[in-house]
Protein backbone atom coordinates (compact mmCIF):
# COMPACT_ATOMS: atom_id res chain seq x y z
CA UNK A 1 36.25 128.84 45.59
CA UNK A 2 34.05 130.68 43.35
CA UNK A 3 33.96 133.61 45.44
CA UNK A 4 37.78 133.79 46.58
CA UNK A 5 38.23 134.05 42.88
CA UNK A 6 35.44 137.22 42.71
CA UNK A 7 37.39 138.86 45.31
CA UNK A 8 40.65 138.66 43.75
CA UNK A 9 39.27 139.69 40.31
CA UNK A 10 37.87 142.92 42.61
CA UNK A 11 41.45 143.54 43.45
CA UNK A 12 43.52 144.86 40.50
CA UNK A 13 46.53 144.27 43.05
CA UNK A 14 46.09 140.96 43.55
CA UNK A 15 46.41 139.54 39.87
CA UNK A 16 49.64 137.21 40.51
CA UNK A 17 47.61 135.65 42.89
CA UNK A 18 44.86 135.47 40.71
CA UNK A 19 46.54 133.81 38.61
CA UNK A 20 47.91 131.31 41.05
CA UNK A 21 44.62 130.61 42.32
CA UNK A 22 43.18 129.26 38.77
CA UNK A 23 46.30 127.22 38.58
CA UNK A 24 45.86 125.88 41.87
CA UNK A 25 42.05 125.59 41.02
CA UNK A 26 42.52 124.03 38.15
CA UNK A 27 45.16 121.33 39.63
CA UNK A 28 42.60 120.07 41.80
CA UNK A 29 40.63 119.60 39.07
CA UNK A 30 42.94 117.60 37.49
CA UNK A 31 43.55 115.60 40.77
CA UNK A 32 39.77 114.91 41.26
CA UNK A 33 39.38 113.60 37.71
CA UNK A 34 42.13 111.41 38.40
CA UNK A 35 41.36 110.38 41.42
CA UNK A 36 37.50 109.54 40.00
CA UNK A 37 38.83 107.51 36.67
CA UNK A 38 40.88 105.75 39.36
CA UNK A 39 38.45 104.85 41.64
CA UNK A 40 36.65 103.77 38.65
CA UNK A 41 39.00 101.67 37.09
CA UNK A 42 39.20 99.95 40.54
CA UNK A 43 35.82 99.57 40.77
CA UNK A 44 35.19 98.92 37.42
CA UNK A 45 36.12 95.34 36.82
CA UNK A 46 33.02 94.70 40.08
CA UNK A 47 30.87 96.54 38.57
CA UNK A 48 31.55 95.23 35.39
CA UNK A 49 30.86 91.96 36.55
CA UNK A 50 27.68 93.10 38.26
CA UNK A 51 26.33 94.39 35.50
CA UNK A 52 26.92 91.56 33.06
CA UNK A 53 25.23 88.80 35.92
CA UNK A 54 22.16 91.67 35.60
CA UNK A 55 21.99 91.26 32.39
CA UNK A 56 22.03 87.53 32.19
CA UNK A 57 18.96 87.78 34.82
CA UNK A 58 16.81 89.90 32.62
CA UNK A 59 17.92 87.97 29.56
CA UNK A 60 16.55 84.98 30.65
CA UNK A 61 13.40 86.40 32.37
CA UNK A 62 13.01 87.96 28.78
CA UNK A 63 13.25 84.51 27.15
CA UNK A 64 11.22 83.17 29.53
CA UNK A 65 8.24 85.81 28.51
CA UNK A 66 9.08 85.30 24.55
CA UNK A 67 9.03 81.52 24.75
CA UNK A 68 5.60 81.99 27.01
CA UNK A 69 4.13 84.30 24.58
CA UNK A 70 5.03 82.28 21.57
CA UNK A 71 3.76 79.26 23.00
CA UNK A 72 0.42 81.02 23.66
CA UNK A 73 0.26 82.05 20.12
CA UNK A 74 1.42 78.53 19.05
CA UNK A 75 -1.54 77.42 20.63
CA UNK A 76 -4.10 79.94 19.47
CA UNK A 77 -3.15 79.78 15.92
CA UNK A 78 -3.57 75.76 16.05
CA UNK A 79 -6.42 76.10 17.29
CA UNK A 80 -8.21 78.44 14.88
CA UNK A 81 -6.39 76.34 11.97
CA UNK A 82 -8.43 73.68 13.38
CA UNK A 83 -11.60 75.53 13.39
CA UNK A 84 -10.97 76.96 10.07
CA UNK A 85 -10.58 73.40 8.53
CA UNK A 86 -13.32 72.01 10.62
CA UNK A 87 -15.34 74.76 8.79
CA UNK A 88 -14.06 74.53 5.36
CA UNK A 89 -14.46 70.58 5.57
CA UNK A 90 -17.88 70.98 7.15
CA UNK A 91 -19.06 73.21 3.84
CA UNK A 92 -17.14 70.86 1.31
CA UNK A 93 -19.55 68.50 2.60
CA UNK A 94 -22.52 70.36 2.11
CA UNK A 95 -21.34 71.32 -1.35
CA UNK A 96 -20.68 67.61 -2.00
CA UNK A 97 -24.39 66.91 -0.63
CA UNK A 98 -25.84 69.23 -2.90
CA UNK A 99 -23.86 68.22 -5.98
CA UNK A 100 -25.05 64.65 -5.16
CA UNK A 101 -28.46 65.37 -4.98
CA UNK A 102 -28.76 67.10 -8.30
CA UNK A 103 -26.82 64.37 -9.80
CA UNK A 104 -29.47 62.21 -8.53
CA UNK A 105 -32.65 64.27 -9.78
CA UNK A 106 -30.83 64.64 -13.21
CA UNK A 107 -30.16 61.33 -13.52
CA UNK A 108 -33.73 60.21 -12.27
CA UNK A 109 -35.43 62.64 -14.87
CA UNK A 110 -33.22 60.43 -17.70
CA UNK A 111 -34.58 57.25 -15.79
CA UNK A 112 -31.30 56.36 -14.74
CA UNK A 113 -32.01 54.32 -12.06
CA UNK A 114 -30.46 55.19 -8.59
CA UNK A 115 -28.20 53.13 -6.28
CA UNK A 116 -31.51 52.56 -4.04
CA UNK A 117 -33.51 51.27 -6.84
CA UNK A 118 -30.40 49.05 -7.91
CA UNK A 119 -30.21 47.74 -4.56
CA UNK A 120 -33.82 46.68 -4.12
CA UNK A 121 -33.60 44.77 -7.26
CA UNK A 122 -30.77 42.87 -6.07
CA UNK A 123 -32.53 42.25 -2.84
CA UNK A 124 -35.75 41.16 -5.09
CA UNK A 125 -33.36 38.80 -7.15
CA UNK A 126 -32.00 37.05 -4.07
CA UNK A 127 -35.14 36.18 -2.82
CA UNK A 128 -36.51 35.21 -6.01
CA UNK A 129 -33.24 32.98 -6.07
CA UNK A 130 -34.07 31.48 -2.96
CA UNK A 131 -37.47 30.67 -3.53
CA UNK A 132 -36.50 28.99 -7.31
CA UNK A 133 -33.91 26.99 -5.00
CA UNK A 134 -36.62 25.90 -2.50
CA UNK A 135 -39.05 24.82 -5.26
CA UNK A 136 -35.99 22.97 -6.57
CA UNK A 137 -35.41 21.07 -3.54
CA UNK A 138 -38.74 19.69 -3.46
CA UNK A 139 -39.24 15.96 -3.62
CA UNK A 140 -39.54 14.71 -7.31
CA UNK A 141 -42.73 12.33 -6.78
CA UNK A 142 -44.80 15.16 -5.48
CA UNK A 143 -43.46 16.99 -8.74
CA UNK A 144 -43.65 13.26 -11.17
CA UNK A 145 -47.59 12.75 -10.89
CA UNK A 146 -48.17 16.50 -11.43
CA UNK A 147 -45.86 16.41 -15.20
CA UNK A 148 -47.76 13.17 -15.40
CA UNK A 149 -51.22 14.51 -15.27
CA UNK A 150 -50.05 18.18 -17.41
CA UNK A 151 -48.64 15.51 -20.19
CA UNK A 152 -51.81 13.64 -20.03
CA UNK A 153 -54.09 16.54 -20.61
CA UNK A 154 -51.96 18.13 -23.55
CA UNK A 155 -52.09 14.99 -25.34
CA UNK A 156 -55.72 14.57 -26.15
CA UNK A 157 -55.35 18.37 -26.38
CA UNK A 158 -52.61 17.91 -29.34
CA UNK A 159 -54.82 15.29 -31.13
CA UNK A 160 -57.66 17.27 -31.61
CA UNK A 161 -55.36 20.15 -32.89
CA UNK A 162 -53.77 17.55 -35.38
CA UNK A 163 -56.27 16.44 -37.31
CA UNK A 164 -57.35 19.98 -37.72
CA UNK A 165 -54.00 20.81 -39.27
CA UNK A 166 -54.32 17.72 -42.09
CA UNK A 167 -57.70 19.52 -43.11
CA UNK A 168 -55.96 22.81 -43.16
């Protein structure tokens, strides 16, 4: 078309046609364009519809890869929190241990004694208990001619000692 148009332009004669042949040119043109928004607007609505079931696809494949990758974060960032207070707690309770311990020697240098020491004497006590309660128990004769005999022997003891108080 292009060069029909050259050749005419070439030709000074020829300018009527010329002319012609833009408006003919430009006609189908026109046409073509028409024919093409057509065409689309007949295809349109299918493609349309093609397009939007596409782009449910990839939304949900998207989704699909967000929720994964969220979940695997989820999951790392629980499990660091738990390391990080697994640490934390595991220092606390070296802090406490230390804090105890020079509680302890402070208190031991102002002879405050400690729960251990407190605890033995308890234990001591009991089984001083028990053995006060097992002497206690015994029969009384074994334990009558023994006060018999001490009473005996303080009484000549205790007259001796008086008439050395009427001299006094």
């Amino acid at each position: 078309m292009v060069k029909k148009l050259q050749k005419m332009s070439a030709d000074k004669k020829s300018a009527p046609q010329l002319s012609g042949a833009v408006k003919e040119s430009a006609q189908q043109i026109w046409l073509a364009g028409l024919g093409a928004f057509s065409k689309a607007q007949e295809e349109g609505g299918k493609v349309f519809e093609t397009l939007v079931k596409e782009g449910l696809s990839i939304q949900r494949k998207t989704q699909a890869v967000a929720e994964e990758k969220i979940s695997t974060a989820t999951n790392k960032m629980a499990t660091m929190a738990t390391d990080i207070t697994s640490k934390a707690g595991h220092q606390w309770d070296k802090l406490e241990t230390i804090f105890e311990e020079r509680v302890a020697k402070a208190l031991n240098k102002l002879g405050v004694p400690s729960a251990k020491d407190v605890d033995a004497l308890i234990a001591r006590i009991d089984e001083l208990n028990k053995n006060v309660q097992k002497m206690a128990s015994k029969p009384a004769a074994k334990a009558a001619p023994r006060a018999a005999a001490k009473s005996a022997a303080a009484k000549p003891a205790a007259k001796k000692r008086a008439p050395a108080r009427k001299s006094a």
